[in-house]
N, C-alpha and C. Protein backbone atom coordinates (compact mmCIF):
# COMPACT_ATOMS: atom_id res chain seq x y z
N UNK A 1 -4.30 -22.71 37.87
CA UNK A 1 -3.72 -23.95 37.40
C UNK A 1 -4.78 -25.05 37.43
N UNK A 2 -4.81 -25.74 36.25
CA UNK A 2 -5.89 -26.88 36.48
C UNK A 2 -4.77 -27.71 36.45
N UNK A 3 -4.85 -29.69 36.73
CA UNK A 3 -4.58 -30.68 36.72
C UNK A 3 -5.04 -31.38 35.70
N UNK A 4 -3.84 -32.39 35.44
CA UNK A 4 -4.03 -33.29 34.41
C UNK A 4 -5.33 -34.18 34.49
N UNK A 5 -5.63 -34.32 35.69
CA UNK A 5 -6.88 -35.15 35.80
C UNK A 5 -8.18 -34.65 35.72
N UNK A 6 -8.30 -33.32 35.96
CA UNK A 6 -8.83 -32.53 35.76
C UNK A 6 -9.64 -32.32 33.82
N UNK A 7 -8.36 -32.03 33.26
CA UNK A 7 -8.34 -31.70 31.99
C UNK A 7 -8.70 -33.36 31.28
N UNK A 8 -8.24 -33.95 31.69
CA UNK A 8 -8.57 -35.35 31.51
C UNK A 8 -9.98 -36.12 31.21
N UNK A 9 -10.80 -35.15 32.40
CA UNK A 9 -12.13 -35.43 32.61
C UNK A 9 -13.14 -34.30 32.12
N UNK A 10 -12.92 -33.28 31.08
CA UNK A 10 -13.29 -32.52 30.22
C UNK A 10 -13.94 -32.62 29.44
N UNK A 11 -15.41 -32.14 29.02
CA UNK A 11 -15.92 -32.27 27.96
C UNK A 11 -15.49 -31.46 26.83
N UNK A 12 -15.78 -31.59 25.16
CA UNK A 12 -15.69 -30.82 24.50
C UNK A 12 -17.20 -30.03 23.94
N UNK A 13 -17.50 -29.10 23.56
CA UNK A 13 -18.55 -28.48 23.42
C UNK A 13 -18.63 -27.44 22.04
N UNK A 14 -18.99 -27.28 21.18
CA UNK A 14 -18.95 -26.85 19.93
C UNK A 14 -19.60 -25.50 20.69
N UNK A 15 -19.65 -24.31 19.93
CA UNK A 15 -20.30 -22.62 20.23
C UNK A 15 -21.52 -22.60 21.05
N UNK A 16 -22.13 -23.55 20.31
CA UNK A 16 -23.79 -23.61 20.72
C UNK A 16 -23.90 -24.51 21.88
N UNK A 17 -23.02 -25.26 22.52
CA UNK A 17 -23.55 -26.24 23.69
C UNK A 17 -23.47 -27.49 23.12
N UNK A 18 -23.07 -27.97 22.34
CA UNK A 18 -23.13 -29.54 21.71
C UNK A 18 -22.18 -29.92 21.81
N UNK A 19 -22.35 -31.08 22.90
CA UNK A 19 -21.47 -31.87 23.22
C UNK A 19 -20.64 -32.83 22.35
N UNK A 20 -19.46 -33.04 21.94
CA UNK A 20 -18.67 -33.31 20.72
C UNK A 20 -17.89 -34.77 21.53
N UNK A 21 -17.55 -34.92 22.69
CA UNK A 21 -17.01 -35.71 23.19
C UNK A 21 -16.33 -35.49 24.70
N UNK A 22 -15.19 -35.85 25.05
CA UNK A 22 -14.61 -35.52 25.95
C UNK A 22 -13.01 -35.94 25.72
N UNK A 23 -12.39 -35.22 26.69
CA UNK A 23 -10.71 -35.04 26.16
C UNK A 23 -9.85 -36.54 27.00
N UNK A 24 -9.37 -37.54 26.02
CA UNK A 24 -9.12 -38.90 26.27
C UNK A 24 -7.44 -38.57 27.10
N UNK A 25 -6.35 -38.22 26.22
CA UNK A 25 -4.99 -37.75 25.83
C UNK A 25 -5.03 -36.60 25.73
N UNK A 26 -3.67 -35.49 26.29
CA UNK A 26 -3.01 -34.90 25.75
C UNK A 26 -1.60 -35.10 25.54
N UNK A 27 -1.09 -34.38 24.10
CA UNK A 27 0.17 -34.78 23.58
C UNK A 27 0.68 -33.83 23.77
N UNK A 28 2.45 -34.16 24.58
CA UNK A 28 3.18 -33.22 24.75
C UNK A 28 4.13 -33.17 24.39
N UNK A 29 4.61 -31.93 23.67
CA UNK A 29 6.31 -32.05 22.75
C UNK A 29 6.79 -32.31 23.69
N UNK A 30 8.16 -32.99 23.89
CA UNK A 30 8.81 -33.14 24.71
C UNK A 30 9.80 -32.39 24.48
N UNK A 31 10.22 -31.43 24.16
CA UNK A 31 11.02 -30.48 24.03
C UNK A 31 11.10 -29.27 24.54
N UNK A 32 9.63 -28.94 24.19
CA UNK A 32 9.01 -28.05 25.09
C UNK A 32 8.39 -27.90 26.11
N UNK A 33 7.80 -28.97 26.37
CA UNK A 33 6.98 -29.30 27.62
C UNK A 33 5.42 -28.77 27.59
N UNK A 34 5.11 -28.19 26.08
CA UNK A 34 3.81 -27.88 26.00
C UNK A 34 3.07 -28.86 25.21
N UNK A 35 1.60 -28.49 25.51
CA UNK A 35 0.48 -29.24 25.11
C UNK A 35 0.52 -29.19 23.82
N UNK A 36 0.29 -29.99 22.75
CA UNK A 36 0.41 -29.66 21.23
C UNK A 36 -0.50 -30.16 20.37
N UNK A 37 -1.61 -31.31 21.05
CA UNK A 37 -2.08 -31.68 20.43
C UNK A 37 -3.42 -33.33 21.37
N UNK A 38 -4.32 -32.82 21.05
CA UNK A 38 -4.98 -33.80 22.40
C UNK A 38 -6.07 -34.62 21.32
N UNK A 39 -5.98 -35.68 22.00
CA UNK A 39 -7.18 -36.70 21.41
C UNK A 39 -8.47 -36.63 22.19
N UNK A 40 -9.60 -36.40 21.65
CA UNK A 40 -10.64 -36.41 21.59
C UNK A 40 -11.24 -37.89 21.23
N UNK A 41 -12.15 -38.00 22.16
CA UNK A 41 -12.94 -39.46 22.30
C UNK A 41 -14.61 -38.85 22.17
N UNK A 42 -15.15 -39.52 21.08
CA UNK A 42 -16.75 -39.47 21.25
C UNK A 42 -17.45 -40.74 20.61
N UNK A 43 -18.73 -40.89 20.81
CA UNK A 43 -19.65 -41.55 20.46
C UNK A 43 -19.55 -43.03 21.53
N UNK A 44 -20.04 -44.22 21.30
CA UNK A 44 -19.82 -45.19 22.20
C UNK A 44 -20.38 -44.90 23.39
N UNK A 45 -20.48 -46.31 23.98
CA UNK A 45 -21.55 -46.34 25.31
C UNK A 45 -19.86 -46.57 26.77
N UNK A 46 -19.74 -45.93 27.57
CA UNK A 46 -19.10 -46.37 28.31
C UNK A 46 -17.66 -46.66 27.48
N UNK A 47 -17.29 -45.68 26.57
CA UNK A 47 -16.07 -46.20 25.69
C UNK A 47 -15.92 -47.15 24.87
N UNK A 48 -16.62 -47.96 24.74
CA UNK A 48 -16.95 -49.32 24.18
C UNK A 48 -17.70 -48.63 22.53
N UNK A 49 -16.51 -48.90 21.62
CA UNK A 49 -17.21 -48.26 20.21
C UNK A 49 -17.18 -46.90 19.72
N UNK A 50 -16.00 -46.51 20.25
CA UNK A 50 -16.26 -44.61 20.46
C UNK A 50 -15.07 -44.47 19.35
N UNK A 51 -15.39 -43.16 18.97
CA UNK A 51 -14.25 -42.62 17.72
C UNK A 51 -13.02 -41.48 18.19
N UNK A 52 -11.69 -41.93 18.28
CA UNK A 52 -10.54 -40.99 19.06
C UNK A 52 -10.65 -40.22 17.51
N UNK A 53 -10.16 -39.16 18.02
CA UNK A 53 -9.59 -37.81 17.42
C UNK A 53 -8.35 -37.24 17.73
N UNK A 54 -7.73 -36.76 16.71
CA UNK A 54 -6.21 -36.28 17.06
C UNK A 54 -6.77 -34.17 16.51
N UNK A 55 -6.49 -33.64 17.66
CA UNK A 55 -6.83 -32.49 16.98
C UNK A 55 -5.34 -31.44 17.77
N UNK A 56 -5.03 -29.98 17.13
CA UNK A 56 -4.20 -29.62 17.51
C UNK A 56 -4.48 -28.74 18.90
N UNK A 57 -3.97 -28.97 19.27
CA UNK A 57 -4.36 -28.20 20.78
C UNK A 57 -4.88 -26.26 20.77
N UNK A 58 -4.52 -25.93 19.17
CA UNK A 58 -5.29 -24.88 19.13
C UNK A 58 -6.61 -24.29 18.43
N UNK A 59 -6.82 -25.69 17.94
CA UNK A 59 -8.40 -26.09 17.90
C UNK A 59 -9.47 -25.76 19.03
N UNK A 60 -9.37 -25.85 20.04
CA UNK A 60 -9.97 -26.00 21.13
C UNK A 60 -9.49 -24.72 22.28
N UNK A 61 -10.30 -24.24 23.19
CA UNK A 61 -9.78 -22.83 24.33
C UNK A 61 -10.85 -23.59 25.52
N UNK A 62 -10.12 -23.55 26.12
CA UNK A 62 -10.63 -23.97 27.98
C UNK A 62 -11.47 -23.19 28.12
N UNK A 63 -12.65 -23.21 28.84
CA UNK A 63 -13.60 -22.45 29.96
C UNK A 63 -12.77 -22.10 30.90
N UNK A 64 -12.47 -21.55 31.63
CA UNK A 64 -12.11 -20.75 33.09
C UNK A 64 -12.43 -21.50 34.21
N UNK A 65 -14.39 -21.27 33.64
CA UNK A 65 -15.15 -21.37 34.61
C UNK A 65 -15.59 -22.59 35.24
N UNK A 66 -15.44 -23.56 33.96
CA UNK A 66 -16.06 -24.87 33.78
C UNK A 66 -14.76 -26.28 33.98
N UNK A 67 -13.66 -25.55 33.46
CA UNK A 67 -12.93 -26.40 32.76
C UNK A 67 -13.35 -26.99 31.51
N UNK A 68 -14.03 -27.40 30.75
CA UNK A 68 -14.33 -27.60 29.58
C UNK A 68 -13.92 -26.78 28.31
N UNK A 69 -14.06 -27.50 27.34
CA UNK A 69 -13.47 -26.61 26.47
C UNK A 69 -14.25 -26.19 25.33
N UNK A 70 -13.98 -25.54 24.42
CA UNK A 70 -15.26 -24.93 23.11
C UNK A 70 -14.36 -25.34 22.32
N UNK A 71 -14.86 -26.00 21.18
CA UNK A 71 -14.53 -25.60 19.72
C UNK A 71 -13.91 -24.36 19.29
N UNK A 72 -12.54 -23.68 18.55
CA UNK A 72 -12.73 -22.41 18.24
C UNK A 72 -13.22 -22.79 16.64
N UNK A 73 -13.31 -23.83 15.88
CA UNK A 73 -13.58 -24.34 14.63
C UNK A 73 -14.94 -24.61 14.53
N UNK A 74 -16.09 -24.60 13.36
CA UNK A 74 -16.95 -25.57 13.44
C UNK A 74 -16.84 -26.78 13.96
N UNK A 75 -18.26 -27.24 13.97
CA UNK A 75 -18.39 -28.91 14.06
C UNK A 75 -17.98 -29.74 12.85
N UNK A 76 -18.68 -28.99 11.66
CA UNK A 76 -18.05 -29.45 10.35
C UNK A 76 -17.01 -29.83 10.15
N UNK A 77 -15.91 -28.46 10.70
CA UNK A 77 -14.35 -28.16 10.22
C UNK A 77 -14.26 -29.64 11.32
N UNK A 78 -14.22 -29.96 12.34
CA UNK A 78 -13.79 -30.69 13.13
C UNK A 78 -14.17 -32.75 12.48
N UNK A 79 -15.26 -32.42 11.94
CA UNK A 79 -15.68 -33.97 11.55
C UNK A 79 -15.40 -34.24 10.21
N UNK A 80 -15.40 -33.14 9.29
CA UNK A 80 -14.43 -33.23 7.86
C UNK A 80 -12.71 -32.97 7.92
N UNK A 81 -12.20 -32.84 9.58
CA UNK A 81 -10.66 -33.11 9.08
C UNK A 81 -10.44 -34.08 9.20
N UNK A 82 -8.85 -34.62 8.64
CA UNK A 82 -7.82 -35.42 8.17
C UNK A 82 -8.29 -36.06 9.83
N UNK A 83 -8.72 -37.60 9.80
CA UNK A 83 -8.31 -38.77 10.84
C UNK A 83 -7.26 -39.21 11.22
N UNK A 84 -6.36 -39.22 12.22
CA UNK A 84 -4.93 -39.63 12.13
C UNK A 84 -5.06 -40.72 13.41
N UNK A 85 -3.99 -41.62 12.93
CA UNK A 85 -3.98 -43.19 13.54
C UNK A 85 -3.10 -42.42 14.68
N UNK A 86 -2.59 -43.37 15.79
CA UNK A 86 -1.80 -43.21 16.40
C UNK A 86 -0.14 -43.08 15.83
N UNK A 87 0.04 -44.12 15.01
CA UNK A 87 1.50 -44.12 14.01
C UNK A 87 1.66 -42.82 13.60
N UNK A 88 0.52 -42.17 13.20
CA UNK A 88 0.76 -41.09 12.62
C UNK A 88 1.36 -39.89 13.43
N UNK A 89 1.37 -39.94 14.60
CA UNK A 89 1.95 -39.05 15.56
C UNK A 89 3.31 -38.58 14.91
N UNK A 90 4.17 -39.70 14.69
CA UNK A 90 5.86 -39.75 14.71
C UNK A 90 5.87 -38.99 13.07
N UNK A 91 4.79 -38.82 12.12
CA UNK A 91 5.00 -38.86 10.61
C UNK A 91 4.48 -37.06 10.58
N UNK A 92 5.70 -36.33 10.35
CA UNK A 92 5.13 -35.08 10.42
C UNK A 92 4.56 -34.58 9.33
N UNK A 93 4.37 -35.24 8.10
CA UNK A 93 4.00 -34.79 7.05
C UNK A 93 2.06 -35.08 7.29
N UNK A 94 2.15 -36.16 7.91
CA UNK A 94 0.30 -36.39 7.90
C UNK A 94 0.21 -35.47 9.10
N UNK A 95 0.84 -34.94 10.03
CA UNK A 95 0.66 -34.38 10.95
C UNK A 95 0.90 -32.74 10.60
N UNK A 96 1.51 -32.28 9.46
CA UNK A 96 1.35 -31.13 8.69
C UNK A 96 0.29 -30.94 8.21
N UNK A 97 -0.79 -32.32 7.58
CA UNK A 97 -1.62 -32.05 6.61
C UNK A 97 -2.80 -31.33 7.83
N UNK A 98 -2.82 -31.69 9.07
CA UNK A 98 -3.68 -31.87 10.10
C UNK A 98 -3.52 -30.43 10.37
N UNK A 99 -2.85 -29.95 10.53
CA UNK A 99 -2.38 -28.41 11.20
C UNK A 99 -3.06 -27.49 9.95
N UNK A 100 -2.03 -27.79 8.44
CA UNK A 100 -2.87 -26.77 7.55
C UNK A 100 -4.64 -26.98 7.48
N UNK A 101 -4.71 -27.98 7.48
CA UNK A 101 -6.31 -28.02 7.66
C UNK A 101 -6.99 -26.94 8.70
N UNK A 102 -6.35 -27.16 9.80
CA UNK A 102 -7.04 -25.80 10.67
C UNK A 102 -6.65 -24.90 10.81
N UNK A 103 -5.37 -24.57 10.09
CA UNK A 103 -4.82 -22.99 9.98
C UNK A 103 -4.09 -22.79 10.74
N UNK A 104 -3.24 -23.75 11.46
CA UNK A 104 -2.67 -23.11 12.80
C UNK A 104 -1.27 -23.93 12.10
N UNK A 105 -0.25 -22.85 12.58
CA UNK A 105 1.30 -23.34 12.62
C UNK A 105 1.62 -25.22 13.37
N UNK A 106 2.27 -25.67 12.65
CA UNK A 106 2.49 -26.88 13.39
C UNK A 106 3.59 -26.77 14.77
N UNK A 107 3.29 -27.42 15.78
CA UNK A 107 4.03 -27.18 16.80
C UNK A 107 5.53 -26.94 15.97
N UNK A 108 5.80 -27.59 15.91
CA UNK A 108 7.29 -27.34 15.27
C UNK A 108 7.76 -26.53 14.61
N UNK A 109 7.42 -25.77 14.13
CA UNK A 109 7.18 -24.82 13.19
C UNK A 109 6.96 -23.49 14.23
N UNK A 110 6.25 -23.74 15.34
CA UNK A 110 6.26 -21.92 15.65
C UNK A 110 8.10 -21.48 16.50
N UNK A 111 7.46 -20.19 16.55
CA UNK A 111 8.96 -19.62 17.30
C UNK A 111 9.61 -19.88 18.51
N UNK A 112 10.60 -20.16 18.94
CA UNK A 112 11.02 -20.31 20.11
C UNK A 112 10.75 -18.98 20.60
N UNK A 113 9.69 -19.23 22.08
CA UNK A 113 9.88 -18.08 22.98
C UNK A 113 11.26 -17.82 24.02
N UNK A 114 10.60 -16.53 23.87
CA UNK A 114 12.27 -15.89 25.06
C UNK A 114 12.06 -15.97 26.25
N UNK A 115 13.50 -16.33 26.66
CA UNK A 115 14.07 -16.87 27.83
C UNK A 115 13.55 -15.24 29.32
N UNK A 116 13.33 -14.54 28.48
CA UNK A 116 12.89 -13.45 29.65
C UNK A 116 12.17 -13.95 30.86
N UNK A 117 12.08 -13.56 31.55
CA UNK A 117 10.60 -13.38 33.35
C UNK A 117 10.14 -12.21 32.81
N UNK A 118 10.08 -11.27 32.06
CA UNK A 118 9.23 -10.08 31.91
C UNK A 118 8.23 -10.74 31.30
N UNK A 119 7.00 -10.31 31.69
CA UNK A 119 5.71 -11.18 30.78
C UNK A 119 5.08 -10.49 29.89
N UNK A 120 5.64 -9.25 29.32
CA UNK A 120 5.10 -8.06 28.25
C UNK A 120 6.69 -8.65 27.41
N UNK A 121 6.92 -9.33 27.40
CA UNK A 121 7.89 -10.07 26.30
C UNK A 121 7.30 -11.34 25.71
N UNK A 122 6.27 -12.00 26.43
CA UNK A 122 5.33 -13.15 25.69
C UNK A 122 4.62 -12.99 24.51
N UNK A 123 4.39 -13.61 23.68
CA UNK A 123 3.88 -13.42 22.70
C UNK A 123 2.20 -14.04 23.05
N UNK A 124 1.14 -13.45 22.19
CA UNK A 124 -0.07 -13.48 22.55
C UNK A 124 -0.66 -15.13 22.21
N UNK A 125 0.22 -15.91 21.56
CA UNK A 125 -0.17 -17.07 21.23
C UNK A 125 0.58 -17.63 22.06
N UNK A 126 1.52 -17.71 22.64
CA UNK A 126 2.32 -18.43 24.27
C UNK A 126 0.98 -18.63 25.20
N UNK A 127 0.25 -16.84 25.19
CA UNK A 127 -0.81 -17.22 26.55
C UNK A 127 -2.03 -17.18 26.47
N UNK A 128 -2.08 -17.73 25.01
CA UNK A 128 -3.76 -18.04 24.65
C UNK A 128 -4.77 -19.03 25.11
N UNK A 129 -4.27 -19.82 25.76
CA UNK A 129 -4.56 -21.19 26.27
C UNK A 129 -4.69 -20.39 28.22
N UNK A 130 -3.96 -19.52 28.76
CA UNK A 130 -3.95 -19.21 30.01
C UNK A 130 -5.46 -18.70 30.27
N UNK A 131 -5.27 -19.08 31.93
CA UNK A 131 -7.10 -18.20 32.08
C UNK A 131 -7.12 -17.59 33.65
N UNK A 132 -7.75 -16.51 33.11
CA UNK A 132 -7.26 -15.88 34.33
C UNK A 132 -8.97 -15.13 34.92
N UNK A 133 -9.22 -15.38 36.15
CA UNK A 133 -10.58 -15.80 37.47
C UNK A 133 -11.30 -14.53 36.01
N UNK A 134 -12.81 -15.06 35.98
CA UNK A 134 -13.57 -14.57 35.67
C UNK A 134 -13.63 -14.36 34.14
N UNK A 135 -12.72 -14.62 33.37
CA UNK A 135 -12.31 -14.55 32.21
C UNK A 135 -12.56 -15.40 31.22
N UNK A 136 -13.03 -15.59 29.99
CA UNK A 136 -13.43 -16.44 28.82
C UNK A 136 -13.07 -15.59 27.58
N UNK A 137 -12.15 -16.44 27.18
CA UNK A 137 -11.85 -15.85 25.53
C UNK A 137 -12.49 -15.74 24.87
N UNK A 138 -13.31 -15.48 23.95
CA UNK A 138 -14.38 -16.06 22.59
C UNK A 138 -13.57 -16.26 21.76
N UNK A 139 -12.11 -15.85 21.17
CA UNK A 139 -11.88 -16.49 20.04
C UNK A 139 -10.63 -16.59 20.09
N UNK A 140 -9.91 -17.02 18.75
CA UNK A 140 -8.86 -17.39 19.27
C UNK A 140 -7.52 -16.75 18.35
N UNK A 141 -6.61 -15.95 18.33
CA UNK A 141 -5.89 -15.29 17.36
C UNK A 141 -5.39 -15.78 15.81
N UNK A 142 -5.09 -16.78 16.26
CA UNK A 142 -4.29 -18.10 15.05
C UNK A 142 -5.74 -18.16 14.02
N UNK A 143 -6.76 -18.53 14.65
CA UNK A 143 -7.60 -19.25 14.04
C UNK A 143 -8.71 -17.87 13.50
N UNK A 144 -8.59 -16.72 13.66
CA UNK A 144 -9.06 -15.78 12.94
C UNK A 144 -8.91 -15.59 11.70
N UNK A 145 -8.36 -15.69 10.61
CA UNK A 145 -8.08 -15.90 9.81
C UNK A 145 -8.43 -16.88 8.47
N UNK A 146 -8.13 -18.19 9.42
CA UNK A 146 -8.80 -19.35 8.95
C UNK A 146 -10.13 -19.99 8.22
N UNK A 147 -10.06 -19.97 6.91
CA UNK A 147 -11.17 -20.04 6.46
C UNK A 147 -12.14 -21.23 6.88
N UNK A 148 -11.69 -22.25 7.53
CA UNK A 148 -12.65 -23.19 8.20
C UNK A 148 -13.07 -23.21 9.49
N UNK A 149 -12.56 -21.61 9.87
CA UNK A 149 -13.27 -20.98 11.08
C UNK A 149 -14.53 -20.45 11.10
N UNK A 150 -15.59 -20.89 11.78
CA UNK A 150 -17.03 -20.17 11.79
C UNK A 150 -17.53 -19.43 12.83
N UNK A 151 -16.17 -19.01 13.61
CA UNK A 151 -16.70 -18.06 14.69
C UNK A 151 -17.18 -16.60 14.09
N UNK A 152 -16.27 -16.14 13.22
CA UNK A 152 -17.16 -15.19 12.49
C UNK A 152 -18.01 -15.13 12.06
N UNK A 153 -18.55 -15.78 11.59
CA UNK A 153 -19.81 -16.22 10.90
C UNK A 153 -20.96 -16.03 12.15
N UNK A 154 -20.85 -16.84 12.87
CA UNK A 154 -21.43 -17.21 14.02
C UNK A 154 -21.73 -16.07 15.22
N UNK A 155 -21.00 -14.99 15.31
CA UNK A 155 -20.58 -14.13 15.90
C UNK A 155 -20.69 -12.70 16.06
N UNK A 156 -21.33 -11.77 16.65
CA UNK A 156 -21.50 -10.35 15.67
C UNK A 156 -20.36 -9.93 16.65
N UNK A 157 -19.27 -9.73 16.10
CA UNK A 157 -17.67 -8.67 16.93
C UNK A 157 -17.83 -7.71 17.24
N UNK A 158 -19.19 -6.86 16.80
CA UNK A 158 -19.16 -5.20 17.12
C UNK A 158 -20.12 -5.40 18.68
N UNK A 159 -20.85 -6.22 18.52
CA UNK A 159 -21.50 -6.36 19.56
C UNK A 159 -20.71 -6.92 20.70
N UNK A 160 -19.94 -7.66 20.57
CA UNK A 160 -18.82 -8.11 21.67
C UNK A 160 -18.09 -6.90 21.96
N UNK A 161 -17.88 -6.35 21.22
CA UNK A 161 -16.49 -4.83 21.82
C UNK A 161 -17.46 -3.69 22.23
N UNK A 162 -18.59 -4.09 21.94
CA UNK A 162 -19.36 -2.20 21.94
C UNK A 162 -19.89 -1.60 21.43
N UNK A 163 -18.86 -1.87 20.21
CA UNK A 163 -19.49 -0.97 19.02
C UNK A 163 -20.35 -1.00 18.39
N UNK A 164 -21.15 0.10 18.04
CA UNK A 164 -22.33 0.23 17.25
C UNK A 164 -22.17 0.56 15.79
N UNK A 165 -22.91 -0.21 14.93
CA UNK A 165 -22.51 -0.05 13.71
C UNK A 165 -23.05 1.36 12.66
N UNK A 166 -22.08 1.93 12.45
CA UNK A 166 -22.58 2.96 11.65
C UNK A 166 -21.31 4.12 12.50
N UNK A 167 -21.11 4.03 13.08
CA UNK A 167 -19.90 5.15 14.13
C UNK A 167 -18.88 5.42 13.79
C-alpha cells in the first residue's frame, strides 16, 4: 500500500528516464472510489509558471520500487494530447475526447467489477495499477493496442519473455 502523500510526491518519468513532471492531483470517481485520472504538473521554478496536465490514470504504471511512475505512452503522445481546463472535468464529452486519444476506455464506460473475495474473478485491468514486492510491469494491457503507444516500438518483447527469434 502506498499513501496519498506519498503518490502525491511522485515523479513522472517517460521509458528512458526523462523526467516529465511530478503528480500534483489525483481524481477520484466517486462512485467507485478509484483513481481515474491525475494531474500532472511540469515546467516552472518552485511551481511558479508550471503547466497542469489532466491525463487518465491509465496513461501512467507506478514503480514498486521507487514509487514513481513511467509513461506507458510516448512523450509525444503525452505533449500532443487534448489540454483540459479544470471545468472540463464535469464535461464528459471533452473528457471522452481525452480517453480516445490514448486508447483507454473512459472511466465510465468500463465494466462494473464483481462483488466476489475470490481474486481469480478480477479482471486483469482492476489489478493493473497493483504492485506486488519486487515486481515492475513494463507494459500495460489497455494500452497495447493503441496506436499512440511507443512501447512497442521502443521495446524488443521476445527479449523480455525469452524468446529467441527464429523458434
Amino acid at each position: 500500500m502506498v499513501d496519498t502523500s506519498t503518490l502525491l510526491a511522485s515523479r513522472v518519468f517517460d521509458k528512458m528516464g526523462e523526467d516529465h513532471g511530478k503528480i500534483k492531483e489525483l481524481i477520484i470517481d466517486p462512485q467507485s472510489g478509484q483513481i481515474v485520472m491525475i494531474v500532472m504538473s511540469s515546467g516552472g521554478l518552485m511551481g511558479v509558471g508550471s503547466t497542469d496536465r489532466i491525463l487518465p490514470w491509465q496513461a501512467v504504471q507506478m514503480n514498486p520500487n521507487t514509487n514513481d511512475f513511467v509513461l506507458v505512452v510516448s512523450k509525444e503522445t503525452l505533449y500532443e494530447s487534448p489540454v483540459l481546463q479544470r471545468e472540463d472535468l464535469g464535461d464528459r464529452t471533452a473528457l471522452k475526447k481525452l480517453y480516445d486519444f490514448y486508447g483507454v476506455p473512459a472511466y465510465w464506460e468500463e465494466h462494473v467489477p464483481t462483488q466476489s473475495s475470490d481474486p481469480t474473478y478480477m479482471n486483469v485491468e482492476e489489478t493493473s495499477h497493483q504492485s506486488y514486492a519486487g515486481s515492475h510491469q513494463i507494459s500495460h494491457d489497455t494500452l497495447s493496442h493503441n496506436p499512440n503507444n511507443a512501447l512497442n516500438d521502443e521495446l524488443d518483447i521476445d527479449k523480455v519473455r525469452g524468446e529467441r527469434a527464429g523458434e
